[in-house]
N, C-alpha and C. Protein backbone atom coordinates (compact mmCIF):
# COMPACT_ATOMS: atom_id res chain seq x y z
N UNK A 1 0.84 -1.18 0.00
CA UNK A 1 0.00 0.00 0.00
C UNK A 1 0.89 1.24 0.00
N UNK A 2 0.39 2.32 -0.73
CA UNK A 2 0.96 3.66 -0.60
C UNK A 2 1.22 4.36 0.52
N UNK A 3 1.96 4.83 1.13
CA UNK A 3 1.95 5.64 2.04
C UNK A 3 1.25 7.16 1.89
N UNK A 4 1.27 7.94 0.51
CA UNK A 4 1.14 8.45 0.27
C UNK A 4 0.66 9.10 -1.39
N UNK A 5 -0.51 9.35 -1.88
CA UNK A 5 -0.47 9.57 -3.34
C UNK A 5 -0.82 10.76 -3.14
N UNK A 6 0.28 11.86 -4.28
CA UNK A 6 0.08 12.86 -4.80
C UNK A 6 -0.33 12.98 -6.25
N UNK A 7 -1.77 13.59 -6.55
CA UNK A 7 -2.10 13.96 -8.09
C UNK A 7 -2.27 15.22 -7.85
N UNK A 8 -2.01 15.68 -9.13
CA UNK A 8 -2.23 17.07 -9.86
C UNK A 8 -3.58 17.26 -10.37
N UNK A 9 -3.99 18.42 -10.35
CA UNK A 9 -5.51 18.74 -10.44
C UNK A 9 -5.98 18.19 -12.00
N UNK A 10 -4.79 18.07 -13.33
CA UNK A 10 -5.02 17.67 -14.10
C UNK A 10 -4.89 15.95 -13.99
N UNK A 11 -4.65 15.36 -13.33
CA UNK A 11 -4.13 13.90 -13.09
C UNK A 11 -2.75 13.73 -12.97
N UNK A 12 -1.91 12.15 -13.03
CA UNK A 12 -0.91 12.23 -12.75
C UNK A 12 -0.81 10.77 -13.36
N UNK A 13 0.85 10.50 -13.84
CA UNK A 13 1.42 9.19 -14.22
C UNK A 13 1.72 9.06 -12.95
N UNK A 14 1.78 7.46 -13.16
CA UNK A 14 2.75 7.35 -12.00
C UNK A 14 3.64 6.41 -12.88
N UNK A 15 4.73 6.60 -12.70
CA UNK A 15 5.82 5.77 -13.76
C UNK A 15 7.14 5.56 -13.33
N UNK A 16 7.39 4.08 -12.77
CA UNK A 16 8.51 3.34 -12.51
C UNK A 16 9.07 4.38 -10.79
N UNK A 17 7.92 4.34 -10.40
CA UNK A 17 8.01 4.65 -8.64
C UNK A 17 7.71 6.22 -8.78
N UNK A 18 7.25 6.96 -9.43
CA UNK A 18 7.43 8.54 -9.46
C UNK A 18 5.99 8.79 -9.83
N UNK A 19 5.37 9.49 -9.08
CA UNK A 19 4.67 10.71 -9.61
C UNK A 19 4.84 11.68 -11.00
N UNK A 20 4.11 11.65 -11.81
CA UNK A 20 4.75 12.53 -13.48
C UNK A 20 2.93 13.56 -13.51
N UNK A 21 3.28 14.79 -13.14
CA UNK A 21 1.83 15.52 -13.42
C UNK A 21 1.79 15.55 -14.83
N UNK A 22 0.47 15.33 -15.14
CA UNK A 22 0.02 15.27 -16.62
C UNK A 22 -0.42 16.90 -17.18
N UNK A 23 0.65 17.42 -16.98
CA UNK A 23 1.01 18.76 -17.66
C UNK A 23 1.79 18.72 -18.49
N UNK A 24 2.13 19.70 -19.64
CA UNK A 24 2.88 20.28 -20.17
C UNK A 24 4.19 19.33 -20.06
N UNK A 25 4.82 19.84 -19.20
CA UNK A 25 6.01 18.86 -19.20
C UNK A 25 6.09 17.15 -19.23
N UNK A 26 4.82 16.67 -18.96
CA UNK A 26 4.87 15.23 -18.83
C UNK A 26 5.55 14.51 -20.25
N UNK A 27 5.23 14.92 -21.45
CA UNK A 27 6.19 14.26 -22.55
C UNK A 27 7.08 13.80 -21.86
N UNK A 28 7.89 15.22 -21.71
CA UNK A 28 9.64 15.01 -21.77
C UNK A 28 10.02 14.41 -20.46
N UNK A 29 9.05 14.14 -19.36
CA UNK A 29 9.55 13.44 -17.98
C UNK A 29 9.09 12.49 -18.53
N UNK A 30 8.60 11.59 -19.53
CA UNK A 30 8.06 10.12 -19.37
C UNK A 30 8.99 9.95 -20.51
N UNK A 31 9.47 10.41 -21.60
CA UNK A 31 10.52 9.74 -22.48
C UNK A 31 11.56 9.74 -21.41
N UNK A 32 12.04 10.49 -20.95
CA UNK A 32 13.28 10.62 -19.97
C UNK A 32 13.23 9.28 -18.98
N UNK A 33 12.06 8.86 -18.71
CA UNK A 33 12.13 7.17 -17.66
C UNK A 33 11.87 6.05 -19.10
N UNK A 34 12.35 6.67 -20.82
CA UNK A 34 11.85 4.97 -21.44
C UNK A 34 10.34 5.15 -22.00
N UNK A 35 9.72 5.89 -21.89
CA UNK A 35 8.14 5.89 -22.29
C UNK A 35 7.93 6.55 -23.72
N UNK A 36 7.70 5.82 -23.97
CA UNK A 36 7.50 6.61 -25.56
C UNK A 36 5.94 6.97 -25.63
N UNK A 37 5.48 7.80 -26.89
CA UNK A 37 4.04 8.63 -26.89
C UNK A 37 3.24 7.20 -26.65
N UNK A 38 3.49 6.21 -27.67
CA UNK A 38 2.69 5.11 -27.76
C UNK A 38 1.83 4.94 -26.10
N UNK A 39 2.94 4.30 -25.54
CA UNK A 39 3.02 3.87 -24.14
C UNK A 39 2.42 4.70 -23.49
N UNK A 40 2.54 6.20 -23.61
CA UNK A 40 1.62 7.27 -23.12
C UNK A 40 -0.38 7.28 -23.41
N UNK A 41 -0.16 7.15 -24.40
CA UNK A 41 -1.49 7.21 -25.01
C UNK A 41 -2.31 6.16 -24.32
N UNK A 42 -1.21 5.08 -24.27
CA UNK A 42 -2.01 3.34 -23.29
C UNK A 42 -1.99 3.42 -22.12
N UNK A 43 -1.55 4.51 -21.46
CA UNK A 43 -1.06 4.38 -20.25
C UNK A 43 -2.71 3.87 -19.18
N UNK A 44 -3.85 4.35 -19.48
CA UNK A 44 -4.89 4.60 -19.23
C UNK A 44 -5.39 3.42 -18.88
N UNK A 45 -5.11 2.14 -19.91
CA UNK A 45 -5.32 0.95 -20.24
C UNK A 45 -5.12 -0.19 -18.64
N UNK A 46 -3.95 0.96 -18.47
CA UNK A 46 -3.59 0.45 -17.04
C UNK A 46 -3.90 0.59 -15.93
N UNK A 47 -4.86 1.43 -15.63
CA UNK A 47 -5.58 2.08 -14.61
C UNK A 47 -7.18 0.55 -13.69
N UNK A 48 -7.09 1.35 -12.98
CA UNK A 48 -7.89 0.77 -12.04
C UNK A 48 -9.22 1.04 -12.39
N UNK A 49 -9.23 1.84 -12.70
CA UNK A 49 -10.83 2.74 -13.34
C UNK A 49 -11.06 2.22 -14.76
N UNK A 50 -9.97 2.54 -15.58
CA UNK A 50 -10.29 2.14 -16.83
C UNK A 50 -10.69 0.64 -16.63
N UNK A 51 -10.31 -0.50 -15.84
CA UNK A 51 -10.00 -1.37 -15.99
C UNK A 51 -11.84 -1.91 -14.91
N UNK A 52 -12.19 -1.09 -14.47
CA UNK A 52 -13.37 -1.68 -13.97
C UNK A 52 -14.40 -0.97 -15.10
N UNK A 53 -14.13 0.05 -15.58
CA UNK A 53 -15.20 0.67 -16.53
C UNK A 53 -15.04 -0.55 -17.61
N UNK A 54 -14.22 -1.31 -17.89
CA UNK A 54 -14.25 -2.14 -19.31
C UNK A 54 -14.60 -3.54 -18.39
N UNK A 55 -15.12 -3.90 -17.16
CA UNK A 55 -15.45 -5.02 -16.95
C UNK A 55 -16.88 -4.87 -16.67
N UNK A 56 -17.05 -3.68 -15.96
CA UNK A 56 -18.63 -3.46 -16.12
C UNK A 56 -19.63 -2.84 -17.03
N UNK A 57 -18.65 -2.41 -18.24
CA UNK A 57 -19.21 -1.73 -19.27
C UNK A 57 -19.65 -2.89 -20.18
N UNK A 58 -21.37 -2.74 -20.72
CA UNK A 58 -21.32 -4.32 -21.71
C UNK A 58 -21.51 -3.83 -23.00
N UNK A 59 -21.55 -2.34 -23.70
CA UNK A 59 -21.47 -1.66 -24.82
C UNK A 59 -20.43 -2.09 -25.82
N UNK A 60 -19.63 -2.12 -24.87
CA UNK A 60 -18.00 -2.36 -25.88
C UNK A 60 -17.44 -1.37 -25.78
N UNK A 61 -17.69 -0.66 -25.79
CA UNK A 61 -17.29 1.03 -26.18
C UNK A 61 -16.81 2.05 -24.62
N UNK A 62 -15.79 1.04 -24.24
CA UNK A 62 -15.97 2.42 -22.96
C UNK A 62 -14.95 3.68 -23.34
N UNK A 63 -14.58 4.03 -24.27
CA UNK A 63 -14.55 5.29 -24.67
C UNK A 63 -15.47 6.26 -25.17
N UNK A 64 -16.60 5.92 -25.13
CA UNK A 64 -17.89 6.67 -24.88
C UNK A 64 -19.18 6.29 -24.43
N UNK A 65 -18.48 5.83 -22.74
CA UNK A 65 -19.59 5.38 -22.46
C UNK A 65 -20.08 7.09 -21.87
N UNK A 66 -21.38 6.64 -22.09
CA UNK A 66 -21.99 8.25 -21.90
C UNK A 66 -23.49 8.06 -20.35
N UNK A 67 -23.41 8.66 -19.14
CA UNK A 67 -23.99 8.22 -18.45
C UNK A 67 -24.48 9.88 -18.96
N UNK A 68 -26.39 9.76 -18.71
CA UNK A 68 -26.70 10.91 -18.64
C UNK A 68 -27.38 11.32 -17.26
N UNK A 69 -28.02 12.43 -17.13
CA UNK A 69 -28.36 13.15 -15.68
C UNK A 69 -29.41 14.19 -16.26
N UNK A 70 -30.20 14.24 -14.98
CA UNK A 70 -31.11 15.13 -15.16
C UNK A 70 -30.55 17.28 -14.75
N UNK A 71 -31.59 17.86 -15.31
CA UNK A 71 -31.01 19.39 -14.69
C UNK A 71 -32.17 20.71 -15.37
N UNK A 72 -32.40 21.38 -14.45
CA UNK A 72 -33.11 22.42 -14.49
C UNK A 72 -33.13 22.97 -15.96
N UNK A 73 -33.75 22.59 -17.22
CA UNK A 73 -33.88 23.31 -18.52
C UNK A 73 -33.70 24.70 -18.38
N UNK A 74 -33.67 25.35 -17.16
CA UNK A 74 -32.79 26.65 -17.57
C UNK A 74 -31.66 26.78 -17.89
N UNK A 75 -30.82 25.97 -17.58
CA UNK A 75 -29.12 25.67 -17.95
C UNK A 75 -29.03 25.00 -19.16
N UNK A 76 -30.03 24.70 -20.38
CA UNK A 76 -30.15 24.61 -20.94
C UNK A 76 -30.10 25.48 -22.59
N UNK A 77 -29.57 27.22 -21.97
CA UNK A 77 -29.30 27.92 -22.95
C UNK A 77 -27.87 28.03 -23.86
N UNK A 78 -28.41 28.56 -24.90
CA UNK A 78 -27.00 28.30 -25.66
C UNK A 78 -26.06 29.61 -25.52
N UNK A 79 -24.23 28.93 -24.83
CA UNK A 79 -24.25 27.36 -26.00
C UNK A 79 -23.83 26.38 -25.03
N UNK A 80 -24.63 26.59 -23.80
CA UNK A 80 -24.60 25.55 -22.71
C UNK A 80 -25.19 24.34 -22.91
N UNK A 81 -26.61 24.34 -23.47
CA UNK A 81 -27.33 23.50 -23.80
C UNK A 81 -26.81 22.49 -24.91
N UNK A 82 -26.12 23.24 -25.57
CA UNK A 82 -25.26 21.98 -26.47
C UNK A 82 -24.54 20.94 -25.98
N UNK A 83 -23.64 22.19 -25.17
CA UNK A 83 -22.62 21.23 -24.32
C UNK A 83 -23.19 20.12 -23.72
N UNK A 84 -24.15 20.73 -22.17
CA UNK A 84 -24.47 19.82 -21.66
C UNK A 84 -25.40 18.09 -22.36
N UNK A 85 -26.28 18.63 -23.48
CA UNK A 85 -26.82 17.37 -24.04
C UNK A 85 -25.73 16.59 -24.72
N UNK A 86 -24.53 17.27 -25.10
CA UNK A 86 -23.22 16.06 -25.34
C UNK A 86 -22.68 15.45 -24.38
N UNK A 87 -22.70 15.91 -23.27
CA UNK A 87 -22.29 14.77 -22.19
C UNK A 87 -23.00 14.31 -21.54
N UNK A 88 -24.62 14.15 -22.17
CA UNK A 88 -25.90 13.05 -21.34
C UNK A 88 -26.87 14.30 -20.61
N UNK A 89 -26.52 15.40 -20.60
CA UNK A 89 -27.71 15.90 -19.99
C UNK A 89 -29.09 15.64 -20.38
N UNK A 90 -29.99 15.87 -19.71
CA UNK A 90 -31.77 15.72 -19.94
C UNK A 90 -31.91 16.79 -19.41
N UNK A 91 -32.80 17.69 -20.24
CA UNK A 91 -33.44 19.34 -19.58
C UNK A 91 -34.88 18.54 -18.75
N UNK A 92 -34.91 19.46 -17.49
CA UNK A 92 -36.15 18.59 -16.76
C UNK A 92 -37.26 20.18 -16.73
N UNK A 93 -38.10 19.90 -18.08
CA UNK A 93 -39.40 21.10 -17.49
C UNK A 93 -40.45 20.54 -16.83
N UNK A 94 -40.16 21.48 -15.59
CA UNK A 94 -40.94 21.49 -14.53
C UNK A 94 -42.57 21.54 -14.70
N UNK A 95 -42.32 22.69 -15.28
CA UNK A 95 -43.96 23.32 -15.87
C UNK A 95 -45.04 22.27 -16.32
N UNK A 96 -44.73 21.92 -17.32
CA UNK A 96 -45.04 20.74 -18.23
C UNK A 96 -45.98 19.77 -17.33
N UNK A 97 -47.14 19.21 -17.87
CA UNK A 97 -47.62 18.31 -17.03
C UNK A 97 -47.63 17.03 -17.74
N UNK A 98 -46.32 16.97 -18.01
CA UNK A 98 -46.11 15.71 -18.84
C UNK A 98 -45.43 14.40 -17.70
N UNK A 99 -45.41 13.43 -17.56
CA UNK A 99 -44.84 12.04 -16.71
C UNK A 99 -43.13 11.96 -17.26
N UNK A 100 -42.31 12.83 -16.75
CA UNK A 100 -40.89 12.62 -17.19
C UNK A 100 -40.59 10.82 -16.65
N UNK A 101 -41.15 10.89 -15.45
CA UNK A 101 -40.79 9.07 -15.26
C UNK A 101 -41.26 8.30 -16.27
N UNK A 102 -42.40 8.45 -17.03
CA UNK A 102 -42.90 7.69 -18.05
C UNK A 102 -42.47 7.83 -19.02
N UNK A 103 -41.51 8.87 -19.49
CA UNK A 103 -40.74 9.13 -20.36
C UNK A 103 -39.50 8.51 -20.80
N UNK A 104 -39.12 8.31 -19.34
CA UNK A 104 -37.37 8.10 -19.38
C UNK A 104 -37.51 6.39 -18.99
N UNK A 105 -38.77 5.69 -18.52
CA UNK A 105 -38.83 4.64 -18.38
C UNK A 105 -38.80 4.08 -19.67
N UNK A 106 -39.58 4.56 -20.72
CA UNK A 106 -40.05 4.27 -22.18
C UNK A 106 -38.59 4.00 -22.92
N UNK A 107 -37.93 5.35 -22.33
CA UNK A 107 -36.52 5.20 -23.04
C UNK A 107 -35.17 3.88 -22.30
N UNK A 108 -35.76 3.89 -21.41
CA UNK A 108 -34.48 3.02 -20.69
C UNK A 108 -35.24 1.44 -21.36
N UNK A 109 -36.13 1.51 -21.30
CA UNK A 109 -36.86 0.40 -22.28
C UNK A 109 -36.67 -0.13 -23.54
N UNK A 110 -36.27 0.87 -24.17
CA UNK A 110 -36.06 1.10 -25.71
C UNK A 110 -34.61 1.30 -26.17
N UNK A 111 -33.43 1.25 -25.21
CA UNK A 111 -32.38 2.09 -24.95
C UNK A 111 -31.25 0.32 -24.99
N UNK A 112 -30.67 -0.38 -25.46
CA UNK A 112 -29.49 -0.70 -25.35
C UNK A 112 -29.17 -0.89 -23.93
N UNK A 113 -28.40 0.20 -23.38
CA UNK A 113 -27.34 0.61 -22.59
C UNK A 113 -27.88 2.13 -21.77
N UNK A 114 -28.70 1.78 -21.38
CA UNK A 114 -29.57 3.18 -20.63
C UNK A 114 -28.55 2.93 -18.75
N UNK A 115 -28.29 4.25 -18.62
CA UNK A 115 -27.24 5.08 -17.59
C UNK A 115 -27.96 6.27 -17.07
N UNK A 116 -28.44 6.42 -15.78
CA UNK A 116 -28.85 7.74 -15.61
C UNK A 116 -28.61 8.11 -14.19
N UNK A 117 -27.89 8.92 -13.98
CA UNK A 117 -27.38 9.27 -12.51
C UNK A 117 -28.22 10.77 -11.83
N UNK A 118 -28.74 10.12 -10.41
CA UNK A 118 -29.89 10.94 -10.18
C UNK A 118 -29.30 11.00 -8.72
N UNK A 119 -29.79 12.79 -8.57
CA UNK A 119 -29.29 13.11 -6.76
C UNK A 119 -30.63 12.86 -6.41
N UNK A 120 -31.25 12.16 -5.56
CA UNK A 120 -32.68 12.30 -5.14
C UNK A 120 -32.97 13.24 -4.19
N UNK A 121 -32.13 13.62 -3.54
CA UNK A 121 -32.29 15.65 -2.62
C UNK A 121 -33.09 16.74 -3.61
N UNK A 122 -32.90 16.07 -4.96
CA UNK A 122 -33.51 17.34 -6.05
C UNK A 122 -33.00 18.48 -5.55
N UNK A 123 -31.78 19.01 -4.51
CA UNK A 123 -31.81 20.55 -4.51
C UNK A 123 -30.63 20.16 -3.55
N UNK A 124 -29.77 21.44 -3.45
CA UNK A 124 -28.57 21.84 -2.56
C UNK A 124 -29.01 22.08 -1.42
N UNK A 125 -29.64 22.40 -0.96
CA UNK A 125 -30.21 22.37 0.81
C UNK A 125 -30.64 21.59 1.32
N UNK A 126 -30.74 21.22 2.86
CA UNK A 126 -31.84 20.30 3.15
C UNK A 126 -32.52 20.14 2.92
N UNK A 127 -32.95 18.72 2.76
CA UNK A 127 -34.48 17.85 2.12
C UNK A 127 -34.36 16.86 2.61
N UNK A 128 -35.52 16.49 3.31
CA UNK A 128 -35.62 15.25 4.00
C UNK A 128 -36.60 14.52 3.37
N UNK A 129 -37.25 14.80 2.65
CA UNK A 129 -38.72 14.15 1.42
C UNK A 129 -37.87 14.67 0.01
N UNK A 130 -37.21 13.28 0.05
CA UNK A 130 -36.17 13.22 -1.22
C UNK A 130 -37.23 12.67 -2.00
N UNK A 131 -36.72 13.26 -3.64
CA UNK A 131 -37.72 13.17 -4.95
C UNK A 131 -37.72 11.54 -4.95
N UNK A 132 -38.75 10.71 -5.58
CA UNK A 132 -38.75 9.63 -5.88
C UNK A 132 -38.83 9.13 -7.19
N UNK A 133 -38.48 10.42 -8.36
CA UNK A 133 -38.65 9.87 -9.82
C UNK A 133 -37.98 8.64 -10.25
N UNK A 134 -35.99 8.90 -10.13
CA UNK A 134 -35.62 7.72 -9.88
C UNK A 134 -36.35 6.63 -10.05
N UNK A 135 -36.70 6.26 -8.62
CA UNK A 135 -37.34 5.01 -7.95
C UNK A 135 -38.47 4.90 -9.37
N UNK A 136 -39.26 5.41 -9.73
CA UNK A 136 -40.80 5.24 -10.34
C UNK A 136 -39.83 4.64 -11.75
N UNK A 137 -38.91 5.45 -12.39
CA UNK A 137 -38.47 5.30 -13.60
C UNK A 137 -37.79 3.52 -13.69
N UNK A 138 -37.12 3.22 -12.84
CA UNK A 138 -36.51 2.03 -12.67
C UNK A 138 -37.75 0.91 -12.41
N UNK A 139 -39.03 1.18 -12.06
CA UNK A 139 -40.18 0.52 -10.94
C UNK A 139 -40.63 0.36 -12.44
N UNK A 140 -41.28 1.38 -13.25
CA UNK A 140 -41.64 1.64 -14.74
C UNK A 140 -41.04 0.52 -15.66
N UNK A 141 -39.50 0.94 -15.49
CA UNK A 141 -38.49 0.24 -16.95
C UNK A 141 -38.36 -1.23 -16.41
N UNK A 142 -38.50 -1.52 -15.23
CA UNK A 142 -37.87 -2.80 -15.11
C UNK A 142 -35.96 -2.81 -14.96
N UNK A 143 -35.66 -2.00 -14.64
CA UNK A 143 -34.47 -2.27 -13.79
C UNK A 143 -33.87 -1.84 -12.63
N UNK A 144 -32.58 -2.23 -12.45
CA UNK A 144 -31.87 -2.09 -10.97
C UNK A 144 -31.87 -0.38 -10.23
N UNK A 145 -31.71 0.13 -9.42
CA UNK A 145 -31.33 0.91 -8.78
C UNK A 145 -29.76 0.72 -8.57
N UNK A 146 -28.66 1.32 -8.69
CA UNK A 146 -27.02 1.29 -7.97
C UNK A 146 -27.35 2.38 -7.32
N UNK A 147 -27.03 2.27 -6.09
CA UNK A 147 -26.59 2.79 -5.01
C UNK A 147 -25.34 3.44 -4.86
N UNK A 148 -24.99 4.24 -5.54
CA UNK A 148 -23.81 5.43 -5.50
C UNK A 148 -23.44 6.16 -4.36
N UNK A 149 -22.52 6.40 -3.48
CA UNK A 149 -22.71 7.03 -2.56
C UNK A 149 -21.21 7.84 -2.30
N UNK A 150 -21.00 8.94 -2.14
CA UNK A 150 -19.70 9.80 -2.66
C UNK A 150 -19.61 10.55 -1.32
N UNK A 151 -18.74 10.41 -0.73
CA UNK A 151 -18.07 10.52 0.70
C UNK A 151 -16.85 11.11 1.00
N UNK A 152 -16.78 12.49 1.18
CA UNK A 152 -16.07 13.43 1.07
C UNK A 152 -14.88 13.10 2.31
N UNK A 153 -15.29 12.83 3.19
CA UNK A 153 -14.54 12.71 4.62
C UNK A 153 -13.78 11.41 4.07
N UNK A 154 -14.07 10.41 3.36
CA UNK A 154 -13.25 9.47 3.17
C UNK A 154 -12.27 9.15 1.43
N UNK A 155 -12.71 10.10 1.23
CA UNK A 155 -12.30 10.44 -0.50
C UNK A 155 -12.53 9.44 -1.07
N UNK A 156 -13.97 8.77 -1.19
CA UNK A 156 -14.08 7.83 -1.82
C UNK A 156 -16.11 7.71 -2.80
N UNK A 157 -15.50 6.91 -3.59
CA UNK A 157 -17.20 6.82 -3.78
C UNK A 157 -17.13 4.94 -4.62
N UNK A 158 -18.48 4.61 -3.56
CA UNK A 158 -19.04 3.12 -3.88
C UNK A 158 -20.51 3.04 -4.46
N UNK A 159 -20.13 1.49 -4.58
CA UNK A 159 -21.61 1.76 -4.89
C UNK A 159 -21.80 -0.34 -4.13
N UNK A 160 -22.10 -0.28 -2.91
CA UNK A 160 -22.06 -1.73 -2.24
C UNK A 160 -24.12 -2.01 -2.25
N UNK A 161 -24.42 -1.59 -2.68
CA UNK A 161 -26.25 -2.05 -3.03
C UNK A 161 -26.63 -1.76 -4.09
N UNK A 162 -27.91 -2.73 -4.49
CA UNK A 162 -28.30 -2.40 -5.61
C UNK A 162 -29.53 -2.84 -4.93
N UNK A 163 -30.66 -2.22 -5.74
CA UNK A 163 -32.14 -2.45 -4.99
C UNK A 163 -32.69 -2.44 -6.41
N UNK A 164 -34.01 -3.29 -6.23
CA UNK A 164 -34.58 -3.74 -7.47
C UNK A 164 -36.08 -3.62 -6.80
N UNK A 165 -36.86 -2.24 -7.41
CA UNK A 165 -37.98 -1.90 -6.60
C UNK A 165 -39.05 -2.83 -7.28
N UNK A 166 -40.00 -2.93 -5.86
CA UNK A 166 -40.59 -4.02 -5.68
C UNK A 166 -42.55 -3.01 -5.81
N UNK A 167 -41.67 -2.42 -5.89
CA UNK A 167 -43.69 -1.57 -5.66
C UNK A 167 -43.54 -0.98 -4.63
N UNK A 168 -43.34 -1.10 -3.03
CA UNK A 168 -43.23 -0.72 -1.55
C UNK A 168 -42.53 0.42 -1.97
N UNK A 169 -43.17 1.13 -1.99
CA UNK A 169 -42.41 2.72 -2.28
C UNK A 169 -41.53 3.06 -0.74
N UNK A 170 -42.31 3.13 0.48
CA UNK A 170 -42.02 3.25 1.48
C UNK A 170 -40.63 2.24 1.75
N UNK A 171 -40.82 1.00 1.94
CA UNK A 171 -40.28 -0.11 2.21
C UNK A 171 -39.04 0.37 1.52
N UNK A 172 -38.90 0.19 0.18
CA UNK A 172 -37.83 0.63 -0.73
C UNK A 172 -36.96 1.65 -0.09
N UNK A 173 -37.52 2.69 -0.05
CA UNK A 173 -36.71 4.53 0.39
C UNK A 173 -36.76 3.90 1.56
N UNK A 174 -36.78 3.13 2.50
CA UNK A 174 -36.40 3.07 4.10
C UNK A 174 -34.48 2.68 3.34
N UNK A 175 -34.78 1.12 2.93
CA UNK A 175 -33.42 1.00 2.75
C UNK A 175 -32.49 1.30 1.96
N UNK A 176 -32.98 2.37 0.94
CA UNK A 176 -31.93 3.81 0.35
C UNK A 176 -31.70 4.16 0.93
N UNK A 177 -32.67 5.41 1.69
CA UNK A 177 -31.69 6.04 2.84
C UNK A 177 -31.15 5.43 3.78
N UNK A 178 -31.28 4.25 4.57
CA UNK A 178 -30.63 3.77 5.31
C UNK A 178 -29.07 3.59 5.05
N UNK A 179 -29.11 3.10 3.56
CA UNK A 179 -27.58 2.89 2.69
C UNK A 179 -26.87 4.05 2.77
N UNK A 180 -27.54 4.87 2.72
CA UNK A 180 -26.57 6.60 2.26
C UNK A 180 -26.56 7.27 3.66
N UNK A 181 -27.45 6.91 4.61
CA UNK A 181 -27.32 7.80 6.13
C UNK A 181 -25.90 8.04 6.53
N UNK A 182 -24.64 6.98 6.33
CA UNK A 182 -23.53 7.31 6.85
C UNK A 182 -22.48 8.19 5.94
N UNK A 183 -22.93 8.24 4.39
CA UNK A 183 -22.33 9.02 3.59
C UNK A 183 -21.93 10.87 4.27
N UNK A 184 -20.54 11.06 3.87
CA UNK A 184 -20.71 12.57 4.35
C UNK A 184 -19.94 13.42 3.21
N UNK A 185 -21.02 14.89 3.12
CA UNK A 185 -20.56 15.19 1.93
C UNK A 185 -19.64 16.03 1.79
N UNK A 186 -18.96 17.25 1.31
CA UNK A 186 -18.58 18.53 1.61
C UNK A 186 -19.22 19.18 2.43
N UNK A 187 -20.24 19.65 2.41
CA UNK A 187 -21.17 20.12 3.11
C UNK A 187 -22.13 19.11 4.54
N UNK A 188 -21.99 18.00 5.41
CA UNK A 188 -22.94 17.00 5.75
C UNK A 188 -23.94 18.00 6.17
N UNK A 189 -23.50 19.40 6.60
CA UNK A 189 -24.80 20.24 7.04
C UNK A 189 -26.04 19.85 6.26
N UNK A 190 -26.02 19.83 5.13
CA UNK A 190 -27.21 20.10 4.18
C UNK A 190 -27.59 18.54 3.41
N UNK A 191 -27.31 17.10 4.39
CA UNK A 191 -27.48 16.28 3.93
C UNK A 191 -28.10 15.65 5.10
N UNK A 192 -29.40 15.35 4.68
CA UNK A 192 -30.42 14.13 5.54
C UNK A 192 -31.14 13.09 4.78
N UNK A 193 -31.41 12.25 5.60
CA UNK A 193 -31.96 11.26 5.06
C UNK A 193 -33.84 11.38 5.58
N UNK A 194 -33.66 12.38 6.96
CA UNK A 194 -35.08 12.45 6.95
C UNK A 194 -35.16 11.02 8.31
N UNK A 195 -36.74 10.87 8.74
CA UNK A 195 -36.81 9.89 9.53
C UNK A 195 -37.04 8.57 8.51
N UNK A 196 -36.05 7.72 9.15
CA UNK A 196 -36.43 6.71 8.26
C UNK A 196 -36.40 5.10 9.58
């Protein structure tokens, strides 16, 4: 085990016992230990991440695997709105009295390789009557819930449950939040689970 890992805000090699920040200079420090561009370009190949994204990815393609997310259609202007629908965004209008769960169920239905990562707080402040679209959309499509849970105090993020809703709306959200109660975020001020 490491005693210690240092990365750079852009990432970092680590190559033949050294730390190499993936700046500017990294070329000429990774030919200098033997690394040629090739070897650079693969370096990725070697990773821990890459290497679970290509065992749990069943597309083929984990160079674009594309997870999308929901977000306030006001952030949706251009030339934000471009951006964000290239990396999976969904504009969510509120207004609308349309069934977005019946929507996105239809699509995760119809979808290959359907990915959708959802905060159920719906908002940056406390909320203890977390949204349940999620839950309805997965209850709808017929699949799993992952249990994501991103934990600032421990610099880490898992995902050790998966829940496969059963109808018990109640029953269900007891043991979500129960899963995430010990999570802590940047903020734990503004994170509850509510009575559960």
């Amino acid at each position: 085990m490491l005693d210690m890992i240092k990365c750079s805000t852009g990432g970092a090699y680590y190559a033949r016992g050294e730390w190499v920040p993936a700046d500017g200079n990294a070329p000429a420090a990774l030919a200098a230990k033997g690394f040629d561009a090739a070897a650079v370009a693969t370096a990725k190949t070697g990773t821990m991440a890459y290497n679970i994204m290509q065992a749990h990815n069943t597309s083929g393609d984990a160079e674009n695997l594309k997870i999308n997310f929901l977000m306030k259609k006001e952030w949706f202007f251009w030339p934000l709105g471009a951006f964000f629908r290239s990396i999976g965004g969904i504009p969510v209008y509120r207004g609308k009295h349309t069934s977005m769960t019946d929507a996105l169920a239809e699509t995760a239905r119809n979808t290959p390789h359907f990915r959708l990562c959802v905060t159920p707080e719906g908002t940056r402040s406390l909320n203890p009557e977390w949204k349940k679209g999620f839950y309805f959309i997965a209850l709808k499509a017929n699949i799993p819930i992952l249990l994501y849970g991103l934990d600032f105090e421990r610099k880490l993020i898992e995902c050790k449950h998966v829940i496969v809703p059963t109808g018990d709306v109640e029953a269900d959200m007891k043991l979500i939040k129960t899963y995430y109660k010990d999570f802590k975020g940047k903020k734990p001020e503004l994170f509850t689970v509510g009575d559960i």
